[in-house]
N, C-alpha and C. Protein backbone atom coordinates (compact mmCIF):
# COMPACT_ATOMS: atom_id res chain seq x y z
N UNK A 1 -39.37 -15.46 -25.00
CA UNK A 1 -38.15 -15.58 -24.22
C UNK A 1 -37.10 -14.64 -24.82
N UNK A 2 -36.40 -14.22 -24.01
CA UNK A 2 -35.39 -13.15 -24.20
C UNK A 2 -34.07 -13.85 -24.63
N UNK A 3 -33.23 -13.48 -25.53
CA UNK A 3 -31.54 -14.30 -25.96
C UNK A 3 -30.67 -13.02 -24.77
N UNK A 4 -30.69 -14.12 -23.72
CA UNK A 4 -29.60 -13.29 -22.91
C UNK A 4 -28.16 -12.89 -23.28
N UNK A 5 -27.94 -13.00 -24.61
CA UNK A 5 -26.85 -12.26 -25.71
C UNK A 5 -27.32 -11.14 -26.12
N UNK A 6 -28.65 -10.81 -26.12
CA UNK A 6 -28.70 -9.75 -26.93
C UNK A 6 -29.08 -8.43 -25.67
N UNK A 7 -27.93 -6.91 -26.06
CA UNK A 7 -28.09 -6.19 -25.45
C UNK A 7 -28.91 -5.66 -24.96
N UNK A 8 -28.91 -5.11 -23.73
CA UNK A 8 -30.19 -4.41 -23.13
C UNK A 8 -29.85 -3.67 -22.21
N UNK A 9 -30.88 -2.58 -21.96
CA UNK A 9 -30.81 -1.91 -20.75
C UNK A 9 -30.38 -2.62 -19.57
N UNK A 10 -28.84 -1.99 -18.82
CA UNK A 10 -28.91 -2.77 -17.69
C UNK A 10 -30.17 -3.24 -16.43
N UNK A 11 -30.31 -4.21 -15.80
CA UNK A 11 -31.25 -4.03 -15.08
C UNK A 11 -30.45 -2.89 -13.48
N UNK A 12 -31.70 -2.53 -13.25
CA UNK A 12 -31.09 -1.90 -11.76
C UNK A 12 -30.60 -2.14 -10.87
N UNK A 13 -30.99 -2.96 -10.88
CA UNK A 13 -30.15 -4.61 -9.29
C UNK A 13 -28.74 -4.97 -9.86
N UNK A 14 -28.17 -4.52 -10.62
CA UNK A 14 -26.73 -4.55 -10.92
C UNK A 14 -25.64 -3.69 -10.33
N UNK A 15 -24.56 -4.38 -9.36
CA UNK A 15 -23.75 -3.20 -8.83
C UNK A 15 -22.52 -3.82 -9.75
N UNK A 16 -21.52 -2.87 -10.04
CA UNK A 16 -20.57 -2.80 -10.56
C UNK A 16 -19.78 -1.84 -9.63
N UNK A 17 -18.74 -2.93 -9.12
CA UNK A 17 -17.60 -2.07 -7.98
C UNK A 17 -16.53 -2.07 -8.72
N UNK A 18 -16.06 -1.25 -8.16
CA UNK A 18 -14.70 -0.77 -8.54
C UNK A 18 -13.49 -1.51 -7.28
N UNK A 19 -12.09 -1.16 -8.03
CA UNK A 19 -10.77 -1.64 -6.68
C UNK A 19 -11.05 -0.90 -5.83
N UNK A 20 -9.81 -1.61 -4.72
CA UNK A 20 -9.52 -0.57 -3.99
C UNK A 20 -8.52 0.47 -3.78
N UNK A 21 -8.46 2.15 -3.72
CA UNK A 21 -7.42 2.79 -3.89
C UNK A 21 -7.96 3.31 -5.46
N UNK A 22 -9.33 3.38 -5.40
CA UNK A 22 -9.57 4.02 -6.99
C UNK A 22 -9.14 4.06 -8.18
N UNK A 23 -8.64 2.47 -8.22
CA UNK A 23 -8.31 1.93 -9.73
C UNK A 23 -9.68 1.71 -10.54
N UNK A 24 -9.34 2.83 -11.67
CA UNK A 24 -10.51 2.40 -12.37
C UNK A 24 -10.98 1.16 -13.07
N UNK A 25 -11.94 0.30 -12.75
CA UNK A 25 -12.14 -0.62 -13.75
C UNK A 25 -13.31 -0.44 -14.50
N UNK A 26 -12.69 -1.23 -15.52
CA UNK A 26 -13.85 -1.07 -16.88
C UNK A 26 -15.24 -2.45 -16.66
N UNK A 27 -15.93 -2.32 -16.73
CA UNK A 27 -17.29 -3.27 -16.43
C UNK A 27 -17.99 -3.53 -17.96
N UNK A 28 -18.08 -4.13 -18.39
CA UNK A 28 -19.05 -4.59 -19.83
C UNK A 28 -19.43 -5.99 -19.80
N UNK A 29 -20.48 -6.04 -20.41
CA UNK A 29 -21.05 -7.65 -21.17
C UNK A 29 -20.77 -8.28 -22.46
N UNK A 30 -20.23 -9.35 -22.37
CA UNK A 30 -19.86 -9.61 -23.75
C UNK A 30 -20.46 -10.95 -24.47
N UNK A 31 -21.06 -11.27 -25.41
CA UNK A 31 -22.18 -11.99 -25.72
C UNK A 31 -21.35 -13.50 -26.61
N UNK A 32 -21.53 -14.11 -26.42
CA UNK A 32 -20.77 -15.07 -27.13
C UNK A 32 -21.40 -16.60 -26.91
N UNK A 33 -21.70 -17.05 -28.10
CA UNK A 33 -22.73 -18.41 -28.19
C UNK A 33 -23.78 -17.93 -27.47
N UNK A 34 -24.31 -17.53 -27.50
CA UNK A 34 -25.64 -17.42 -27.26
C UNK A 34 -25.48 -17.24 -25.67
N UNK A 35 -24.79 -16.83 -24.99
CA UNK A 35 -24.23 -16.50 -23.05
C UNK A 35 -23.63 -15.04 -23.50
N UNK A 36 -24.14 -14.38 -22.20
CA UNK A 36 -23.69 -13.20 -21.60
C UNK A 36 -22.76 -13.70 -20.81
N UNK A 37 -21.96 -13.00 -20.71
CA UNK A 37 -20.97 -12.97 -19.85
C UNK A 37 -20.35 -11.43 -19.41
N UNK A 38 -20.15 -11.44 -18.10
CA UNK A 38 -19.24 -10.06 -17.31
C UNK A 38 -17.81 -10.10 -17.43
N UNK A 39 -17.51 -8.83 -18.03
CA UNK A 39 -16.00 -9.21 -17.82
C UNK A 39 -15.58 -7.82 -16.97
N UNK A 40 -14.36 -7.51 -16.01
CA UNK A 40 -13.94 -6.60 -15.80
C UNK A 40 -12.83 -6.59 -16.18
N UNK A 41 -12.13 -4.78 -16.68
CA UNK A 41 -11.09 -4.90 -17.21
C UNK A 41 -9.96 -3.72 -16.99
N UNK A 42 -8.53 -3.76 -16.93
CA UNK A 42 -7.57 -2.76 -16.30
C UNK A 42 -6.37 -2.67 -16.71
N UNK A 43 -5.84 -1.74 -17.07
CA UNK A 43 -5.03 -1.65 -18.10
C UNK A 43 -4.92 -1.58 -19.55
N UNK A 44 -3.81 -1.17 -20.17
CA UNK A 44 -3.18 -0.91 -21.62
C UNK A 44 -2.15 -2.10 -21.97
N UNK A 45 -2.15 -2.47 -22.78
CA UNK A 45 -0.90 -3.53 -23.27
C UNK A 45 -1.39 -4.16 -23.95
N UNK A 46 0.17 -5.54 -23.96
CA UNK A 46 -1.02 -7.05 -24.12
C UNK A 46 -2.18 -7.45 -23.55
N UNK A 47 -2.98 -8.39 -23.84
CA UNK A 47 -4.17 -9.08 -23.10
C UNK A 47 -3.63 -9.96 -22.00
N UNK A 48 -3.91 -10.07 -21.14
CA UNK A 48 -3.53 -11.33 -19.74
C UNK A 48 -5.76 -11.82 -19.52
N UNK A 49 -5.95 -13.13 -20.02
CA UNK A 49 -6.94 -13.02 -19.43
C UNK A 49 -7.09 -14.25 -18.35
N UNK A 50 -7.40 -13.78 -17.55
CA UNK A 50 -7.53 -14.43 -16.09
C UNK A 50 -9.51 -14.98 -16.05
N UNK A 51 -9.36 -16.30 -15.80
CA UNK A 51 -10.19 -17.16 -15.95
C UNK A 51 -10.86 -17.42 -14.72
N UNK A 52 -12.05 -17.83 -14.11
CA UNK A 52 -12.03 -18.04 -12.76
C UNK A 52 -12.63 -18.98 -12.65
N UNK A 53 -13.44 -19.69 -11.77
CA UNK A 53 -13.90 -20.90 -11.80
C UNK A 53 -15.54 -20.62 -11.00
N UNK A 54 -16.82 -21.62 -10.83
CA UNK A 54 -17.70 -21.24 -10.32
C UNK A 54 -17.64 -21.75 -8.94
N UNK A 55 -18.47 -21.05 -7.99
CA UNK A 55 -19.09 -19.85 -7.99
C UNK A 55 -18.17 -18.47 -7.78
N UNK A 56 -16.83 -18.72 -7.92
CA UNK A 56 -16.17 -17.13 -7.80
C UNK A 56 -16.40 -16.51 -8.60
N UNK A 57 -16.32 -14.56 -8.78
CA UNK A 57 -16.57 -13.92 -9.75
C UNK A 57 -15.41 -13.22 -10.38
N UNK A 58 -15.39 -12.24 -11.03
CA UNK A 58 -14.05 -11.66 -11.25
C UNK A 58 -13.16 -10.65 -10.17
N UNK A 59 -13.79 -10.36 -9.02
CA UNK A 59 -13.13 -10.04 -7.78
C UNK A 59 -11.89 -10.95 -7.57
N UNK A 60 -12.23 -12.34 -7.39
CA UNK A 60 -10.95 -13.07 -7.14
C UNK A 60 -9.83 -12.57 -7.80
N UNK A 61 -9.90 -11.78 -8.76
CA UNK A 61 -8.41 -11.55 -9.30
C UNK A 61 -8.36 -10.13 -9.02
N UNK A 62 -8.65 -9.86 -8.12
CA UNK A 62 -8.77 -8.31 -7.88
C UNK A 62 -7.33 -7.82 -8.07
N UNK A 63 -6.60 -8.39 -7.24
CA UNK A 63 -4.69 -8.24 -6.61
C UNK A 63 -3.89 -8.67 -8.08
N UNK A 64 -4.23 -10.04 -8.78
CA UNK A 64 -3.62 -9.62 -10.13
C UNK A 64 -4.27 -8.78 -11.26
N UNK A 65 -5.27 -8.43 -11.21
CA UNK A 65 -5.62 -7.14 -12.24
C UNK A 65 -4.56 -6.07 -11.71
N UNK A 66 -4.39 -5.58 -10.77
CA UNK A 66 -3.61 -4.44 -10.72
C UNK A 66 -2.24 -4.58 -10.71
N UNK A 67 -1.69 -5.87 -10.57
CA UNK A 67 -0.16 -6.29 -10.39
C UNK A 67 -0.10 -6.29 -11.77
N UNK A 68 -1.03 -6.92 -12.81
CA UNK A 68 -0.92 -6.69 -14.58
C UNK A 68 -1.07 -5.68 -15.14
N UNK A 69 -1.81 -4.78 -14.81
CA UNK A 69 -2.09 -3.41 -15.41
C UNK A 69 -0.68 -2.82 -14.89
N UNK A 70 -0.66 -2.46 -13.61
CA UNK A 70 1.21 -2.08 -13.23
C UNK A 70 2.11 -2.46 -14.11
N UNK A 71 2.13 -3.51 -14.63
CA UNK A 71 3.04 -4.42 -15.16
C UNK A 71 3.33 -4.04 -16.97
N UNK A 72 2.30 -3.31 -17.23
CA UNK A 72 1.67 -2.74 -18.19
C UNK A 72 1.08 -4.07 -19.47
N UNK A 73 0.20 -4.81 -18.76
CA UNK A 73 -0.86 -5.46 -19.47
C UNK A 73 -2.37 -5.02 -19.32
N UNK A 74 -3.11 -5.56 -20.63
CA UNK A 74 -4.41 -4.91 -20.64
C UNK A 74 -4.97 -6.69 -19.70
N UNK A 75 -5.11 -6.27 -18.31
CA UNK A 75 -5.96 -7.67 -17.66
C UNK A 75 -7.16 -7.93 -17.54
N UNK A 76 -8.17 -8.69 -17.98
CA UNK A 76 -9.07 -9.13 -17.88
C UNK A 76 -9.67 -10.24 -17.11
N UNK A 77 -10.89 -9.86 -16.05
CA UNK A 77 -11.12 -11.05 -15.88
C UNK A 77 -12.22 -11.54 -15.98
C-alpha cells in the first residue's frame, strides 16, 4: 500500500485550473498526518487561509482568493 503523503508523480487524470481573467494560481500537495491534501494559492502578504467544507473544493473561494491577493494577502485555500 502506498502512504498517500508521500510524494509522487502526479497522476494524469489531474486537472489543475486556473481563475478567471488569468490570475495565476499556485496548485501543490501538502502532506500532513499521514493525508494529502490540495491546496490552491494567490498572492504575497500575510496568510488568509480559507477553509471549505465537504464535498466543496477550493473553487468555492475562487472570488475571495482574488479580493485577498488584491488586498495584498498571501490566500489560500
Amino acid at each position: 500500500m502506498t502512504d498517500p503523503a508521500t510524494p509522487s508523480a502526479q497522476p494524469t487524470s489531474v486537472v489543475r485550473i486556473g481563475l478567471p481573467g488569468d490570475r495565476e494560481v499556485t496548485h501543490r500537495d501538502v502532506a500532513a498526518n499521514g493525508a494529502r491534501f490540495h491546496i490552491a494559492e494567490l498572492g504575497d502578504g500575510p496568510l488568509v487561509l480559507l477553509l471549505h467544507g465537504f464535498p466543496q473544493f477550493w473553487w468555492t473561494w475562487r472570488h475571495q482568493l482574488v479580493a485577498l491577493a488584491d488586498a495584498g494577502f498571501r490566500a489560500v485555500a
